[in-house]
C-alpha atoms as a PDB file:
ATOM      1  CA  UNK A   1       0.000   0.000   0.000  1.00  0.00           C
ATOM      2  CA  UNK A   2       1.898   3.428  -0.766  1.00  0.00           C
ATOM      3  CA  UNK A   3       1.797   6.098   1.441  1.00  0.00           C
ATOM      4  CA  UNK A   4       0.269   9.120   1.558  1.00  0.00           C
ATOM      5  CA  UNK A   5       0.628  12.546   2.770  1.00  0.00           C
ATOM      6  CA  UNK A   6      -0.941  15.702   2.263  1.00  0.00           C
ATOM      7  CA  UNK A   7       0.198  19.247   3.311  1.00  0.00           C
ATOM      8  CA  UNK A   8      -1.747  22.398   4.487  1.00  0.00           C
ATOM      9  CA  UNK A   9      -0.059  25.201   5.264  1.00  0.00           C
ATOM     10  CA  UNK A  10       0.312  29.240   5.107  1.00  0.00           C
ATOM     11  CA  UNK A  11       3.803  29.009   3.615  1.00  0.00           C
ATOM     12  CA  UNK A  12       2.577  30.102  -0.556  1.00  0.00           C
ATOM     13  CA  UNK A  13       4.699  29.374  -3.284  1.00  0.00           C
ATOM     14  CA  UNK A  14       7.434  31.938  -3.330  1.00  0.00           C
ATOM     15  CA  UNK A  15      10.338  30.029  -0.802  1.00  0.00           C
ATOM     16  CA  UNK A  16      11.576  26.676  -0.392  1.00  0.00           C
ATOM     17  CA  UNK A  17       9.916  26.163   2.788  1.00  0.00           C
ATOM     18  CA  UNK A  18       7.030  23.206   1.215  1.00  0.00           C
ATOM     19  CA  UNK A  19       9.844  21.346  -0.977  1.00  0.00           C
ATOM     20  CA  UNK A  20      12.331  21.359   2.013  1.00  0.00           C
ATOM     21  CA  UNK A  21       9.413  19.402   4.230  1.00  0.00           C
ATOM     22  CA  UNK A  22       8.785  16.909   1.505  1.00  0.00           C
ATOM     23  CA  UNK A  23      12.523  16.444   0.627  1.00  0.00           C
ATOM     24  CA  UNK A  24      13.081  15.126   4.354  1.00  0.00           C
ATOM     25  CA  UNK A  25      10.387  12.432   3.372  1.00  0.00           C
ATOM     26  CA  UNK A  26      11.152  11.588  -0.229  1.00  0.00           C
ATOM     27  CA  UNK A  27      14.885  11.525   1.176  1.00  0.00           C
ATOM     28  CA  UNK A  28      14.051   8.380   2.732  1.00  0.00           C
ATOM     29  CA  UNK A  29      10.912   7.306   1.474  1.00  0.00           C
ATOM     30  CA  UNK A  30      11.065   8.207  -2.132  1.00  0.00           C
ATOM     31  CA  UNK A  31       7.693   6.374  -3.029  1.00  0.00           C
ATOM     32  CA  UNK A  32       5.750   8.505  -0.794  1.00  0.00           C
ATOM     33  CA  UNK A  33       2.730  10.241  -2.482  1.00  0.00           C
ATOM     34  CA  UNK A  34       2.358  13.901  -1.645  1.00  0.00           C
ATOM     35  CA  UNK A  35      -0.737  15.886  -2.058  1.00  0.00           C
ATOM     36  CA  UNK A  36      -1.106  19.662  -1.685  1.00  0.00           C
ATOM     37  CA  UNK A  37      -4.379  20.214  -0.348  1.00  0.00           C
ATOM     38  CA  UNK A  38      -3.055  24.072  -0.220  1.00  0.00           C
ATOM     39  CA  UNK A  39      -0.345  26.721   0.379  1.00  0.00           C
ATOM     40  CA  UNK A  40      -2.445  29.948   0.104  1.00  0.00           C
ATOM     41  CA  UNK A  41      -3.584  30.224   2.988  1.00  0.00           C
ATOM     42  CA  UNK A  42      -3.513  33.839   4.699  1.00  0.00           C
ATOM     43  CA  UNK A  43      -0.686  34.119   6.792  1.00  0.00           C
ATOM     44  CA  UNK A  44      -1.756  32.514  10.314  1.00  0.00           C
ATOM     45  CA  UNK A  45      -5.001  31.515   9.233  1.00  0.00           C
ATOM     46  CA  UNK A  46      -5.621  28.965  11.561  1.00  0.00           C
ATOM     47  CA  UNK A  47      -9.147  28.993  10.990  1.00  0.00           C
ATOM     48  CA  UNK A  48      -8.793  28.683   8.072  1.00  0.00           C
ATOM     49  CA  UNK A  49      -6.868  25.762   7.827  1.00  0.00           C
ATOM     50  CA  UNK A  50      -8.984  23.347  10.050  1.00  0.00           C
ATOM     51  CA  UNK A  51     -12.098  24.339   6.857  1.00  0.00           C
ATOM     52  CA  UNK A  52      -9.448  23.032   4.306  1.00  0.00           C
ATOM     53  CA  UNK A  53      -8.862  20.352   6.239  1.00  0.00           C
ATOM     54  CA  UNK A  54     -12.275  19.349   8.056  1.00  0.00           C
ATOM     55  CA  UNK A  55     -13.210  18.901   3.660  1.00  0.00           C
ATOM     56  CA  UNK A  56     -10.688  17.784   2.214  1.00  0.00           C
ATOM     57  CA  UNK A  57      -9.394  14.706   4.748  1.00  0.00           C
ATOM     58  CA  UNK A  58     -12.233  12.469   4.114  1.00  0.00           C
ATOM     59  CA  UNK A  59     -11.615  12.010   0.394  1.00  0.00           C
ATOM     60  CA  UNK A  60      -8.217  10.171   1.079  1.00  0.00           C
ATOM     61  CA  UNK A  61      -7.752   6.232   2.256  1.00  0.00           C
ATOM     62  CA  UNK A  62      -7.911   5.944   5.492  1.00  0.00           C
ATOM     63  CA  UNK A  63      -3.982   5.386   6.186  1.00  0.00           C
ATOM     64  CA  UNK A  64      -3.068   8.950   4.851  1.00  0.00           C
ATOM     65  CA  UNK A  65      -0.831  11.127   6.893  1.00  0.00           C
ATOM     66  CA  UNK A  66      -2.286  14.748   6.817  1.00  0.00           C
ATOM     67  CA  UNK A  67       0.270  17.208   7.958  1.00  0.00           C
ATOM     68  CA  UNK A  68      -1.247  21.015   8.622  1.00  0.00           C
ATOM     69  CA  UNK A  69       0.976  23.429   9.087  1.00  0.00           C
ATOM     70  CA  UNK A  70      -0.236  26.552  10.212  1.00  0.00           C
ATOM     71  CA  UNK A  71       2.227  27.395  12.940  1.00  0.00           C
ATOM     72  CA  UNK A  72       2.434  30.962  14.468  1.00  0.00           C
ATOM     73  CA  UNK A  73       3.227  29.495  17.965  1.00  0.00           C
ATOM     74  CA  UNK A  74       6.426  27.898  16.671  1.00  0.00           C
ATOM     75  CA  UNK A  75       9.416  27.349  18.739  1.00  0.00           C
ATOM     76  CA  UNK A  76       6.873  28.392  21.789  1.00  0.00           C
ATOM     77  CA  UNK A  77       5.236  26.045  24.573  1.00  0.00           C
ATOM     78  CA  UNK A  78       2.111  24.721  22.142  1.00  0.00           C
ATOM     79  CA  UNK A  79       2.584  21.107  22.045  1.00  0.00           C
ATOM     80  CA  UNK A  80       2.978  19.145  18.951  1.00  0.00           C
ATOM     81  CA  UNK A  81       0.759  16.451  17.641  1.00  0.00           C
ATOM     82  CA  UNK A  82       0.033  13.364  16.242  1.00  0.00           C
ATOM     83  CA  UNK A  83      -3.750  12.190  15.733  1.00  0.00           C
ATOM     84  CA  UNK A  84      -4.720   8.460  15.122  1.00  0.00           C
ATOM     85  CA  UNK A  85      -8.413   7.932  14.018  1.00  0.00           C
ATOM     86  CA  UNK A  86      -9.881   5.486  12.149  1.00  0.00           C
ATOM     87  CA  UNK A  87     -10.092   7.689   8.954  1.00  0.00           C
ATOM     88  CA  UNK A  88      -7.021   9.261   9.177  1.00  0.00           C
ATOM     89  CA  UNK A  89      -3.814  10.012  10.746  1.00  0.00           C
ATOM     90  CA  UNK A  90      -2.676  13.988  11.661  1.00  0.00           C
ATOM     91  CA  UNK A  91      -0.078  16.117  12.548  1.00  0.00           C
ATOM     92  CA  UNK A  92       0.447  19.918  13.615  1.00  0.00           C
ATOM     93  CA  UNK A  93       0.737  22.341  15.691  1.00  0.00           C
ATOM     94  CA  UNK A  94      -1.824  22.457  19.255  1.00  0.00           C
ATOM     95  CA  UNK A  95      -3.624  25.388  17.839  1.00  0.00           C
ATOM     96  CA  UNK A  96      -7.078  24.232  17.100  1.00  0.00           C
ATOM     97  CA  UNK A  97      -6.200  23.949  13.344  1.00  0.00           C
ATOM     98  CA  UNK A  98      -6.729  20.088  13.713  1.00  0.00           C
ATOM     99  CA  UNK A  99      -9.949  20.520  15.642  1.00  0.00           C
ATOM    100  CA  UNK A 100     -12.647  20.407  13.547  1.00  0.00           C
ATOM    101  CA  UNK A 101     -11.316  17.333  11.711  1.00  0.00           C
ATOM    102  CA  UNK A 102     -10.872  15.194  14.629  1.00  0.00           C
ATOM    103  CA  UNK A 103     -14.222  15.747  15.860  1.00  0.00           C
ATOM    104  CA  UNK A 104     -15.423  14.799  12.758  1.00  0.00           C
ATOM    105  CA  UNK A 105     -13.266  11.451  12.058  1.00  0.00           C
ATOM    106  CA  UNK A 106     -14.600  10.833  15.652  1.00  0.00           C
ATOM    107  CA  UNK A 107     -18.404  11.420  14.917  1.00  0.00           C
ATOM    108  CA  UNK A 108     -18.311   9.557  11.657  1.00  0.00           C
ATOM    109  CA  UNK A 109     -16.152   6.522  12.873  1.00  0.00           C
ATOM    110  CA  UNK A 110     -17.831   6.520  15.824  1.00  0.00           C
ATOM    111  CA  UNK A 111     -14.532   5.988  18.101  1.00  0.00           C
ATOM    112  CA  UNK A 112     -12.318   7.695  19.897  1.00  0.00           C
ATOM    113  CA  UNK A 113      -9.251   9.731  18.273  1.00  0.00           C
ATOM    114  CA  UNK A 114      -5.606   8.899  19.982  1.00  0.00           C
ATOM    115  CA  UNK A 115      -3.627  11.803  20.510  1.00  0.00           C
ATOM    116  CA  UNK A 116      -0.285  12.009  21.377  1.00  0.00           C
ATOM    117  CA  UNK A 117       2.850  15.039  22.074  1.00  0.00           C
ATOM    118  CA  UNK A 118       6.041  14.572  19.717  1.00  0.00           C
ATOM    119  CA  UNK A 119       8.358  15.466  21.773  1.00  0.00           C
ATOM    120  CA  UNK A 120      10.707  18.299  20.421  1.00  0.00           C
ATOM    121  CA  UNK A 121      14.488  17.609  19.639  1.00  0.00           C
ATOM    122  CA  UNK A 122      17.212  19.520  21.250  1.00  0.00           C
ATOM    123  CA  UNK A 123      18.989  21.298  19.458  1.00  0.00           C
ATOM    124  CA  UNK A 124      17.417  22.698  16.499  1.00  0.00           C
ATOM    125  CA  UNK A 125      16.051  25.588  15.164  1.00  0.00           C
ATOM    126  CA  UNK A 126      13.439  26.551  16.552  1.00  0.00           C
ATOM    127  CA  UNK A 127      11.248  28.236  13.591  1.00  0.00           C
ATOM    128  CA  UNK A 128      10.293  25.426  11.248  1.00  0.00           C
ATOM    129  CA  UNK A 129       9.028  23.029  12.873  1.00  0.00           C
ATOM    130  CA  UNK A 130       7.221  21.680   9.894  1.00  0.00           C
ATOM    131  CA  UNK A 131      10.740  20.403   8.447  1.00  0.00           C
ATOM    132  CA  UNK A 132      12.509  19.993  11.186  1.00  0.00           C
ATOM    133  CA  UNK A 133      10.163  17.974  14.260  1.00  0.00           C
ATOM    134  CA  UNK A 134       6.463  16.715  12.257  1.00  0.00           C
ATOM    135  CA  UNK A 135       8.890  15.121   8.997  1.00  0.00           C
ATOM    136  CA  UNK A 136      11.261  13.555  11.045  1.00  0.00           C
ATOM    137  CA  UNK A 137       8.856  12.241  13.125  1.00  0.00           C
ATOM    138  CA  UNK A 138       6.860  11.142   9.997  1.00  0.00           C
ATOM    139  CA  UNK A 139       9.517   9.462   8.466  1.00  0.00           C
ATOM    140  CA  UNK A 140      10.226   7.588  11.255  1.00  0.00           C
ATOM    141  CA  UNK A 141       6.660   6.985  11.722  1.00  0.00           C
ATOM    142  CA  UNK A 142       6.324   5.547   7.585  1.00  0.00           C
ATOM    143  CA  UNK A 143       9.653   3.652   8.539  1.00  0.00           C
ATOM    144  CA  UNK A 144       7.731   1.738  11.103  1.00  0.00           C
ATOM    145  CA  UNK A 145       9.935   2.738  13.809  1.00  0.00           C
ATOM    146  CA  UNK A 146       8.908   2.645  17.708  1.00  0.00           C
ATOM    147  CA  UNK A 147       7.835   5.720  18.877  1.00  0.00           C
ATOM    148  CA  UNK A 148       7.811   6.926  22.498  1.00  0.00           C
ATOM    149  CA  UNK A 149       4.835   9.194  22.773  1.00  0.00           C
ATOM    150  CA  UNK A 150       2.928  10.888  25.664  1.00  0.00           C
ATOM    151  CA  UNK A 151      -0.692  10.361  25.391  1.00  0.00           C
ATOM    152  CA  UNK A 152      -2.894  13.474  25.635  1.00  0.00           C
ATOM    153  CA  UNK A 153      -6.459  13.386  26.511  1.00  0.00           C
ATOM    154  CA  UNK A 154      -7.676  16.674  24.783  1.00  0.00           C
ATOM    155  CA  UNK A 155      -7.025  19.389  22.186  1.00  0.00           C
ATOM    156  CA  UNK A 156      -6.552  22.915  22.386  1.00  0.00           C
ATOM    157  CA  UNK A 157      -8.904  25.061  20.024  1.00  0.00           C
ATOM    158  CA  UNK A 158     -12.715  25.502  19.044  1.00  0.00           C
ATOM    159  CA  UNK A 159     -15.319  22.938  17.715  1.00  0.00           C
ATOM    160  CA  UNK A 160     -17.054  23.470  14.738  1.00  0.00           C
ATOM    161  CA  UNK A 161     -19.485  26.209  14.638  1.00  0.00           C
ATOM    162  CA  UNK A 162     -22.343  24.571  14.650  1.00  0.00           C
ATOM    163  CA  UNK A 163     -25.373  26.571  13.984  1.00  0.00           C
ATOM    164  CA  UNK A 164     -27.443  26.883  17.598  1.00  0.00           C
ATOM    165  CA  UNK A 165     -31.300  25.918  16.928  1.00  0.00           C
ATOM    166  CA  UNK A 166     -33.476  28.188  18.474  1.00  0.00           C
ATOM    167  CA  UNK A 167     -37.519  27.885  18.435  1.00  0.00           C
ATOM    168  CA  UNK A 168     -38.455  29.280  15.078  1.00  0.00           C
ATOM    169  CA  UNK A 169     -35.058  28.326  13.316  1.00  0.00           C
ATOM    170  CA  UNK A 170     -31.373  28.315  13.556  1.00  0.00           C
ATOM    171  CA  UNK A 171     -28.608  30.895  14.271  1.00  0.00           C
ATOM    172  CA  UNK A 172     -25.994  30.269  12.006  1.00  0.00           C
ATOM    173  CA  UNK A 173     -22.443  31.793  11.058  1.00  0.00           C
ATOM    174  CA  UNK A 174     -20.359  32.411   7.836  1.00  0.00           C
ATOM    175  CA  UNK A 175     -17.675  30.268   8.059  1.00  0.00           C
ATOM    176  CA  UNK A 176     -15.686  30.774   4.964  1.00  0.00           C
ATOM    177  CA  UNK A 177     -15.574  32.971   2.163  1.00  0.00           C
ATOM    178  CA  UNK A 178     -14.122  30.976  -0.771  1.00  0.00           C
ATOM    179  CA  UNK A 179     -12.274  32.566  -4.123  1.00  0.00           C
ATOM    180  CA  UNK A 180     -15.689  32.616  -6.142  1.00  0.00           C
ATOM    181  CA  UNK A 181     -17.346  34.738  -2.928  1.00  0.00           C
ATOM    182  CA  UNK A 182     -19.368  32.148  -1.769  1.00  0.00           C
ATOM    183  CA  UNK A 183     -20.202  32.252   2.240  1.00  0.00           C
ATOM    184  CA  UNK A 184     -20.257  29.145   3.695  1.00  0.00           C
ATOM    185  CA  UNK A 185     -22.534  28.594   6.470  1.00  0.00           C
ATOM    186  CA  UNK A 186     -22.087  26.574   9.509  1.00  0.00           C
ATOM    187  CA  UNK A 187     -25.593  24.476   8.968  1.00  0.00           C
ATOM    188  CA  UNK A 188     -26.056  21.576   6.555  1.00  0.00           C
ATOM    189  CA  UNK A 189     -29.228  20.660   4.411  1.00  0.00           C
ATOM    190  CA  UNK A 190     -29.788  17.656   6.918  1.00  0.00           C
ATOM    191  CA  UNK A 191     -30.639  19.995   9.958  1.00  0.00           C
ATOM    192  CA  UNK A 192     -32.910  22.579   7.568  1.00  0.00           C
ATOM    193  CA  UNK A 193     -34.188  20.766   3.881  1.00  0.00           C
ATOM    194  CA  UNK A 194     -35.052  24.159   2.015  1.00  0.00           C
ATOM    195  CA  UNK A 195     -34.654  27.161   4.086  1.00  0.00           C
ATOM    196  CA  UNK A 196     -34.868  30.696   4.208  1.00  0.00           C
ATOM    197  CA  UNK A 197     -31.720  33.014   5.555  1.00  0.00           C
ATOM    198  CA  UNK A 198     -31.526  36.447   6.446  1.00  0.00           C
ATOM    199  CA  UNK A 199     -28.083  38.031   6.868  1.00  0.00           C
ATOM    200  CA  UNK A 200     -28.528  42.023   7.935  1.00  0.00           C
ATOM    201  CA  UNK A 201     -31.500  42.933   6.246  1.00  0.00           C
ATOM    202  CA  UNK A 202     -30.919  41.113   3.270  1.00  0.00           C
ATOM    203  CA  UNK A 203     -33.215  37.833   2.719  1.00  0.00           C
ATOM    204  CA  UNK A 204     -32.572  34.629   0.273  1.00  0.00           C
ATOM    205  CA  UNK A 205     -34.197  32.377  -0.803  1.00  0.00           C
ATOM    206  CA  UNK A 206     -33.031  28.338  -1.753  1.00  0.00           C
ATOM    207  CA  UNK A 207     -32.138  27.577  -5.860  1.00  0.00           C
ATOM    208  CA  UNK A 208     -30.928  24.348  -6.397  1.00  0.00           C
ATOM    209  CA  UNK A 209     -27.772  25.199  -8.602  1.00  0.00           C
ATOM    210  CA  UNK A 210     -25.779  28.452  -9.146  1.00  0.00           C
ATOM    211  CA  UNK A 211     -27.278  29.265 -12.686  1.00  0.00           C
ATOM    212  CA  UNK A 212     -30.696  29.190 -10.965  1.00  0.00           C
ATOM    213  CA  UNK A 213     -29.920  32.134  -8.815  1.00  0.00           C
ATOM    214  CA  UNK A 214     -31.041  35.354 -11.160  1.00  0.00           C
ATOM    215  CA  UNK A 215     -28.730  38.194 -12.069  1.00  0.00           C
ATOM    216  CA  UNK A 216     -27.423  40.116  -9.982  1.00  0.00           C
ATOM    217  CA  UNK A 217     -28.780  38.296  -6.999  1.00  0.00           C
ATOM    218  CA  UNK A 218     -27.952  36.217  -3.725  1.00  0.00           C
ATOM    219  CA  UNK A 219     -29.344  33.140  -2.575  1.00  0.00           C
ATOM    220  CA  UNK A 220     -28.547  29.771  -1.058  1.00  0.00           C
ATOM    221  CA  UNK A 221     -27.559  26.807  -2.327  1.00  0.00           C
ATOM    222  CA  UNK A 222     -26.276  23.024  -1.412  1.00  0.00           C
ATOM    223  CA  UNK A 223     -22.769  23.279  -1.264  1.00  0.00           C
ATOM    224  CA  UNK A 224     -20.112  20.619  -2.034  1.00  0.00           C
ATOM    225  CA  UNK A 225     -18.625  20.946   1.186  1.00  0.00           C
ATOM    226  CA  UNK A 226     -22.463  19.075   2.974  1.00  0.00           C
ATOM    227  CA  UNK A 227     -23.383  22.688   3.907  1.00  0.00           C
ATOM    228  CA  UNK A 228     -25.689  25.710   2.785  1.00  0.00           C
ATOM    229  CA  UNK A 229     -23.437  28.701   0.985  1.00  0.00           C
ATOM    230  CA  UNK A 230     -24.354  32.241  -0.156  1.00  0.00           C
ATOM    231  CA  UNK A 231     -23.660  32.556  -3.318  1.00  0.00           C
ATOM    232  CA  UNK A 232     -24.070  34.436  -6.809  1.00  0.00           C
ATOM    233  CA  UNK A 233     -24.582  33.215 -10.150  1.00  0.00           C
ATOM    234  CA  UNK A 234     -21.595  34.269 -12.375  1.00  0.00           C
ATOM    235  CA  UNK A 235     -20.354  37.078  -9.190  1.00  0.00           C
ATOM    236  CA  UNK A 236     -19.576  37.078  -6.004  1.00  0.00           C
ATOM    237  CA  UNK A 237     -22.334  37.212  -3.400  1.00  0.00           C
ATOM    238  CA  UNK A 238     -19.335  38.114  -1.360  1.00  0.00           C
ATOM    239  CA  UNK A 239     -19.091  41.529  -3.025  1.00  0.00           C
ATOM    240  CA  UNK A 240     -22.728  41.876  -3.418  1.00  0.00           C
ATOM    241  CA  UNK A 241     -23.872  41.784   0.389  1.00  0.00           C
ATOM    242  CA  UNK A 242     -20.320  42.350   1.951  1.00  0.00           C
ATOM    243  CA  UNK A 243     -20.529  39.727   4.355  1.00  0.00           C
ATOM    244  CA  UNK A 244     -17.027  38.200   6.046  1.00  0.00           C
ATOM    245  CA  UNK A 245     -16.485  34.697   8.195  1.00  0.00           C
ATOM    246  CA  UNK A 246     -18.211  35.199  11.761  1.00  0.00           C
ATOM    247  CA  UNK A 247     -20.930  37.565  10.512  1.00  0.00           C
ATOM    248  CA  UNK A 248     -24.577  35.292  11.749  1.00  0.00           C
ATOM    249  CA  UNK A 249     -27.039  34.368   9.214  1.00  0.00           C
ATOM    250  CA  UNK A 250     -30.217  33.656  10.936  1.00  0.00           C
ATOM    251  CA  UNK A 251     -31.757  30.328   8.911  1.00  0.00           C
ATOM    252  CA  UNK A 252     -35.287  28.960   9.077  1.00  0.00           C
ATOM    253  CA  UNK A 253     -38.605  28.460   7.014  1.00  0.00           C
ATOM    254  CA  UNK A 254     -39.172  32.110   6.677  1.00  0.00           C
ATOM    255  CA  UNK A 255     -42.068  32.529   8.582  1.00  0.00           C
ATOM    256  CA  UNK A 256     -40.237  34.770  11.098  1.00  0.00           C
ATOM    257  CA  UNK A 257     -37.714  36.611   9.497  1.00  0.00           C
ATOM    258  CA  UNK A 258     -39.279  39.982   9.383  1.00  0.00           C
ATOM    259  CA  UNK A 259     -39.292  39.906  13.365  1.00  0.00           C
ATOM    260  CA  UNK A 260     -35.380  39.091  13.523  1.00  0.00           C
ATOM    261  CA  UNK A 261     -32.502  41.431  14.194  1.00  0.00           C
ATOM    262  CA  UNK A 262     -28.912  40.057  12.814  1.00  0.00           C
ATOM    263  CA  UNK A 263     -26.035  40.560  14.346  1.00  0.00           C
ATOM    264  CA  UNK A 264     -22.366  40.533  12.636  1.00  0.00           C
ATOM    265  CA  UNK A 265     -19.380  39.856  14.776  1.00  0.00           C
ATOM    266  CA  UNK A 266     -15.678  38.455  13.723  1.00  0.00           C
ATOM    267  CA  UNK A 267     -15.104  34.675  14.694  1.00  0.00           C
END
């Protein structure tokens, strides 16, 4: 079975600092497979990172190594990590960028994630961690080495924004603004089959695909992700309503949406 191992992190495309982690694999494993999930995230973006993640992981065989590094604590006390589940294994930095995908292998495996502290090497650097603690340890890890690990019983960082139901619908939030200027919100077409949203004073109505929605207007739609976006057909809703993650979208059947004040707040 060949290996696999997929990177997330803020570092872009304009240094070395993405070829240097995989050279410390391929170095040694040279029939590794590895699969940029992406390198454009903002600088920091830990939020950010754990969306990327929390979609992209469950696409990939269950053995894959998913390395996220998104790492302003580095060199610091933050612990770092390695993640068993039964869908996936992860490593990165203890700064809630793994969070939401944990939870998730958890919820849809149904068992319990093992998490454990790789314990940092004297003596190096300390500003890259990504190259110089999680690939060694990963190498060693593919090499089917034994590893001494401490065993941790919990993770630092924020669930998933769920949306909170309420008794005529659901609070929701904007979780991620993609490239096209879709909004991503934090409640799935499971919880709420064709809903209504209001976000300020602005109400939308469901379309089933992107060229439903009519010029120059915003509605929502089933994204790819399992979740309800904002979007535009052929724009960017984005630009259109000026919306940004953390701003609440308040979701129901539309009965009571005239009634409702929305508040905006960053996550």
């Amino acid at each position: 079975m060949r290996d696999i191992v997929t990177f997330t992190t803020d570092f872009g495309g304009a240094d070395s600092y993405v070829a240097e982690m995989k050279g410390v694999l391929l170095g040694h494993h040279p029939h590794v497979q590895c699969v940029d999930v992406t390198h454009s995230i903002n600088s920091f973006d830990k939020d950010t990172a754990a969306w990327h993640l929390w979609r992209s992981y469950r696409w990939f065989p269950k053995h894959t190594c998913h390395a996220v590094i998104v790492d302003p604590g580095v060199g610091s006390s933050r612990k770092n990590l390695f993640i068993q589940t039964e869908l996936g294994n992860f490593l990165g930095p203890d700064n809630g960028s793994l969070v939401w995908a944990i939870e998730d292998a958890e919820e849809r495996s149904g068992k319990k994630a093992a998490i454990y502290e790789i314990p940092t090497p004297g003596g190096i650097v300390p500003t890259f961690f990504g190259r110089d603690v999680f690939m060694p340890f990963l190498r060693d890890f593919l090499s089917g080495k034994q590893l001494r690990l401490e065993r941790l019983e919990s993770l630092q960082g924020n669930s998933f924004p769920r949306a909170k139901k309420e008794k005529k619908g659901f609070r929701a939030k904007i979780i991620y603004v993609d490239k096209f200027g879709n909004g991503v919100i934090s409640i799935s077409p499971n919880e709420i089959v064709s809903p209504t949203a209001q976000l300020g004073k602005k109400r939308m109505e469901t379309y089933s695909h992107y060229q439903a929605i009519p010029p120059k207007k915003v509605g929502l739609i089933p994204g790819s992700h399992g979740l309800w976006e904002i979007a535009a057909y052929e724009a960017s809703a984005h630009k259109l309503l000026g919306f940004k993650r953390g701003d609440e979208v308040w979701v129901s059947d539309g009965s009571s949406l005239s009634q409702r004040k929305m508040k905006s707040g960053k996550a």
